[in-house]
C-alpha atoms as a PDB file:
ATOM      1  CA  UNK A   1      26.395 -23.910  11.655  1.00  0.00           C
ATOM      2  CA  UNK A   2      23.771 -25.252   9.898  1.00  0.00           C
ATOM      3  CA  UNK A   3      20.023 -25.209  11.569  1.00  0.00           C
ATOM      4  CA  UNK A   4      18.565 -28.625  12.026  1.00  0.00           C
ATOM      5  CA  UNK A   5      15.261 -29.439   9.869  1.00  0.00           C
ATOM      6  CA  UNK A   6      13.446 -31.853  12.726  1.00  0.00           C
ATOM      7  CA  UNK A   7      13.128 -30.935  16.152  1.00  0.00           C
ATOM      8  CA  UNK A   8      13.011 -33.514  19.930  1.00  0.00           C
ATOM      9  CA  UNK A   9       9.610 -35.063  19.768  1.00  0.00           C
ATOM     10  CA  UNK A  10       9.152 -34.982  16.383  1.00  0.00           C
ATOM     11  CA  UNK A  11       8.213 -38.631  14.374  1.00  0.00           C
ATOM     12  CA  UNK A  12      10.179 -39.325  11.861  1.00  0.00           C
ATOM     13  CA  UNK A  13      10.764 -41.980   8.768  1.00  0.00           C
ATOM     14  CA  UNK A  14      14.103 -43.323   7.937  1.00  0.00           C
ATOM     15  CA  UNK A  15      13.433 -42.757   3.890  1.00  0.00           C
ATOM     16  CA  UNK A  16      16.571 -45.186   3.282  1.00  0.00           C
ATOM     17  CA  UNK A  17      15.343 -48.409   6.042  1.00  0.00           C
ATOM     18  CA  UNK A  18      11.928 -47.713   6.127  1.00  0.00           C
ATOM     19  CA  UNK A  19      11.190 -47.342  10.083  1.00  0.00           C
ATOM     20  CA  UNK A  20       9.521 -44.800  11.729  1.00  0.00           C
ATOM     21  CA  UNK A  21      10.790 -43.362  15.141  1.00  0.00           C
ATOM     22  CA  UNK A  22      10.551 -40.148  17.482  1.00  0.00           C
ATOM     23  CA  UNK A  23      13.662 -37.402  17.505  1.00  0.00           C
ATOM     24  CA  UNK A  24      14.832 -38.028  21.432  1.00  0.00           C
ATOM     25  CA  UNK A  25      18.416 -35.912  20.759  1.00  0.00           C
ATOM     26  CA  UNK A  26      19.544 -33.507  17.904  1.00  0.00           C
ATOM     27  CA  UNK A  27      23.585 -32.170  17.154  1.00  0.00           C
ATOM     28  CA  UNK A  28      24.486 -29.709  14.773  1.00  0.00           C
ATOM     29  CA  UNK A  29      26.848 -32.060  13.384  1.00  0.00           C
ATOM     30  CA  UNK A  30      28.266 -35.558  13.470  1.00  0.00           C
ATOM     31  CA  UNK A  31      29.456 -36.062  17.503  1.00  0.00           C
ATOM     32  CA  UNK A  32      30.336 -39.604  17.613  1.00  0.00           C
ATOM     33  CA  UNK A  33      33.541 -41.456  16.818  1.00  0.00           C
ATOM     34  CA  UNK A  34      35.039 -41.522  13.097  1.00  0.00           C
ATOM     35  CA  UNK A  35      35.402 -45.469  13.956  1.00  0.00           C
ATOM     36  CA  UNK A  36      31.433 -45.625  14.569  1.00  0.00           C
ATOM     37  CA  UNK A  37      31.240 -43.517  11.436  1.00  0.00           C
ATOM     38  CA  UNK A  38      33.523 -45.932   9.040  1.00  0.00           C
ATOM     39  CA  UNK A  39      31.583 -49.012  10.541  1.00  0.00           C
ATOM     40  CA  UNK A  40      27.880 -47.562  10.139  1.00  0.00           C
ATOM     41  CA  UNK A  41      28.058 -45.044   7.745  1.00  0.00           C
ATOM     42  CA  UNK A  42      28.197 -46.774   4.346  1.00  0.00           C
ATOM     43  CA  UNK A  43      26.596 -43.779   2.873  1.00  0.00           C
ATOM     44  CA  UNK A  44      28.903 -41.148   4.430  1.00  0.00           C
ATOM     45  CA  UNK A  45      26.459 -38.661   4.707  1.00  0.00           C
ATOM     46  CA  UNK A  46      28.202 -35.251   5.628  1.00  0.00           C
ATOM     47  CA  UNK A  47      29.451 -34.671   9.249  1.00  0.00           C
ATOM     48  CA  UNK A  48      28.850 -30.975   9.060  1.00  0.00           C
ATOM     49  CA  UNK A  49      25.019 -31.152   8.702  1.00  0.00           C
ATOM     50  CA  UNK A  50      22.301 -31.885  11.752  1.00  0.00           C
ATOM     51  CA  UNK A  51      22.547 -35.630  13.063  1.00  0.00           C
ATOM     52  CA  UNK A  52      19.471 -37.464  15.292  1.00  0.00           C
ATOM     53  CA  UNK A  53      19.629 -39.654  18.013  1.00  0.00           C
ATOM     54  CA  UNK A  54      16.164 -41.507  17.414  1.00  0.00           C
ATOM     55  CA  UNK A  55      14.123 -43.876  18.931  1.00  0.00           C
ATOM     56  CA  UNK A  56      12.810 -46.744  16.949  1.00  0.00           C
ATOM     57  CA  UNK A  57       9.640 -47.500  16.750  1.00  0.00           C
ATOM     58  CA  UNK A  58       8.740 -51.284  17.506  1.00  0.00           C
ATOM     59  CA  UNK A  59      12.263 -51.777  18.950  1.00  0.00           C
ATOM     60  CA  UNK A  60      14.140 -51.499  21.873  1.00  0.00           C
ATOM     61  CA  UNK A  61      17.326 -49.681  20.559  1.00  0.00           C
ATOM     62  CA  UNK A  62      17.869 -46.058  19.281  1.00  0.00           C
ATOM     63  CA  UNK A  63      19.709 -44.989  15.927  1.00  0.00           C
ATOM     64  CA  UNK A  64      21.963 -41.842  15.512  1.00  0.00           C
ATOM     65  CA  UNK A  65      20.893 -40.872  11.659  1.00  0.00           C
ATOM     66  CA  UNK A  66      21.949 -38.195   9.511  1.00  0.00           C
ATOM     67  CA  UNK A  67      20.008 -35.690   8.659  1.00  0.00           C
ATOM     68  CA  UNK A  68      19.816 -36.709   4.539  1.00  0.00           C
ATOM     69  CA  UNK A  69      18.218 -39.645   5.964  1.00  0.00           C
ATOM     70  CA  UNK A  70      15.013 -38.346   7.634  1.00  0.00           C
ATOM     71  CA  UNK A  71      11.696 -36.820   6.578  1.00  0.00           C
ATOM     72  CA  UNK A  72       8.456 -35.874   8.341  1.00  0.00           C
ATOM     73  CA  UNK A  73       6.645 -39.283   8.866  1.00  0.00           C
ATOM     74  CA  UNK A  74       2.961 -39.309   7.206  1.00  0.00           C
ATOM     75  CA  UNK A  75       2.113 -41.592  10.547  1.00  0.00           C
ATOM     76  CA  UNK A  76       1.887 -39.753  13.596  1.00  0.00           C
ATOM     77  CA  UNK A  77       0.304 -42.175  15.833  1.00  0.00           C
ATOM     78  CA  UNK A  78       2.479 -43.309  18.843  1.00  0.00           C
ATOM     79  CA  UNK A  79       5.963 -44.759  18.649  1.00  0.00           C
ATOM     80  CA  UNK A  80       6.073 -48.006  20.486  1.00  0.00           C
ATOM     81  CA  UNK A  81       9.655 -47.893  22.457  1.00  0.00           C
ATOM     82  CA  UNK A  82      10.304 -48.664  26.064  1.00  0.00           C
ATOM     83  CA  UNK A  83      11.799 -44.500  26.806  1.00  0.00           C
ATOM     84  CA  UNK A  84       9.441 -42.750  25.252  1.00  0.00           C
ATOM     85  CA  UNK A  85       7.645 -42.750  29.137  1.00  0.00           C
ATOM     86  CA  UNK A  86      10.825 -41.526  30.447  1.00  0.00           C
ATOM     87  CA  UNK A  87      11.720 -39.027  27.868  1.00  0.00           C
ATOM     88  CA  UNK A  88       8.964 -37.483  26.870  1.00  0.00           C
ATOM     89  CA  UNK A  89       5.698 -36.801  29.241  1.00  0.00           C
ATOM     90  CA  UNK A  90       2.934 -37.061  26.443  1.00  0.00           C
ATOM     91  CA  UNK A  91       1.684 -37.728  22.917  1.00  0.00           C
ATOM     92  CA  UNK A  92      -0.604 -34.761  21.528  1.00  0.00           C
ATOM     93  CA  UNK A  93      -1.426 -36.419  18.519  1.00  0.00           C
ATOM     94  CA  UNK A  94       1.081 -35.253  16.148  1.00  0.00           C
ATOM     95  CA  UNK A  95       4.224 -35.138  18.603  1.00  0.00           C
ATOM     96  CA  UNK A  96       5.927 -36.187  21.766  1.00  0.00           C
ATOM     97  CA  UNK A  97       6.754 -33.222  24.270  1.00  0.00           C
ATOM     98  CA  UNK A  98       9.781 -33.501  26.543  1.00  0.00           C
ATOM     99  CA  UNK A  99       9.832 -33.735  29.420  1.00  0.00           C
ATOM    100  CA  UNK A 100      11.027 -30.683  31.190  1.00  0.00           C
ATOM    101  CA  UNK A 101      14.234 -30.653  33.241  1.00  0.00           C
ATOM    102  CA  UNK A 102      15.192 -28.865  36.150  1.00  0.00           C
ATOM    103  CA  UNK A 103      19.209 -27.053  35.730  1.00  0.00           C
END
C-alpha cells in the first residue's frame, strides 16, 4: 500500500485545473466506480496510488482527485466552501483541523 503524500485538512492546488481546495477525505487507492473513472478520468491516473476527496474552494461541490494531481498550495488562507464549518472545527493559519468524532 502506498502512503498518501497530503493529509485531512491540508490545502491543496489542483496543478492540472488550477483551484485550490482543503483535503476533507483520503483512500489509499481509487474507491469509486470504474464507470465514474472512464467518465472523469481522461488522464487515467493510477488506481493503486492515494486518491482525495477535496473541497473546492469558491464552490459548493467537492472533487475526488488523484494523487498525481495535487501539490502543497503556496496559499494557505481559508478555503471558502459551505462544509468546511461542519467538517473541520478551525483554521490555524496553515491548515484546517477535524473535527473530532466520537466511535
Amino acid at each position: 500500500m502506498t502512503e498518501a503524500q497530503f493529509y485531512i485538512g491540508q490545502i491543496i492546488h489542483h496543478k492540472r485545473f488550477n483551484y485550490r481546495g482543503v483535503i476533507y477525505g483520503v483512500d489509499s487507492r481509487f474507491s469509486h466506480s470504474e464507470e465514474w473513472y472512464e467518465m472523469m478520468a481522461k488522464s487515467r491516473p493510477r488506481k493503486d496510488k492515494p486518491w482525495y476527496h477535496v473541497l473546492v474552494d469558491g464552490a459548493e461541490h467537492t472533487t475526488y482527485v488523484a494523487e498525481q494531481n495535487l501539490e502543497e498550495s503556496k496559499d494557505l488562507s481559508p478555503v471558502d466552501h459551505p462544509l468546511t464549518k461542519e467538517l473541520f472545527r478551525e483554521h490555524d493559519g496553515e491548515r484546517y483541523l477535524p473535527i473530532k468524532r466520537m466511535n
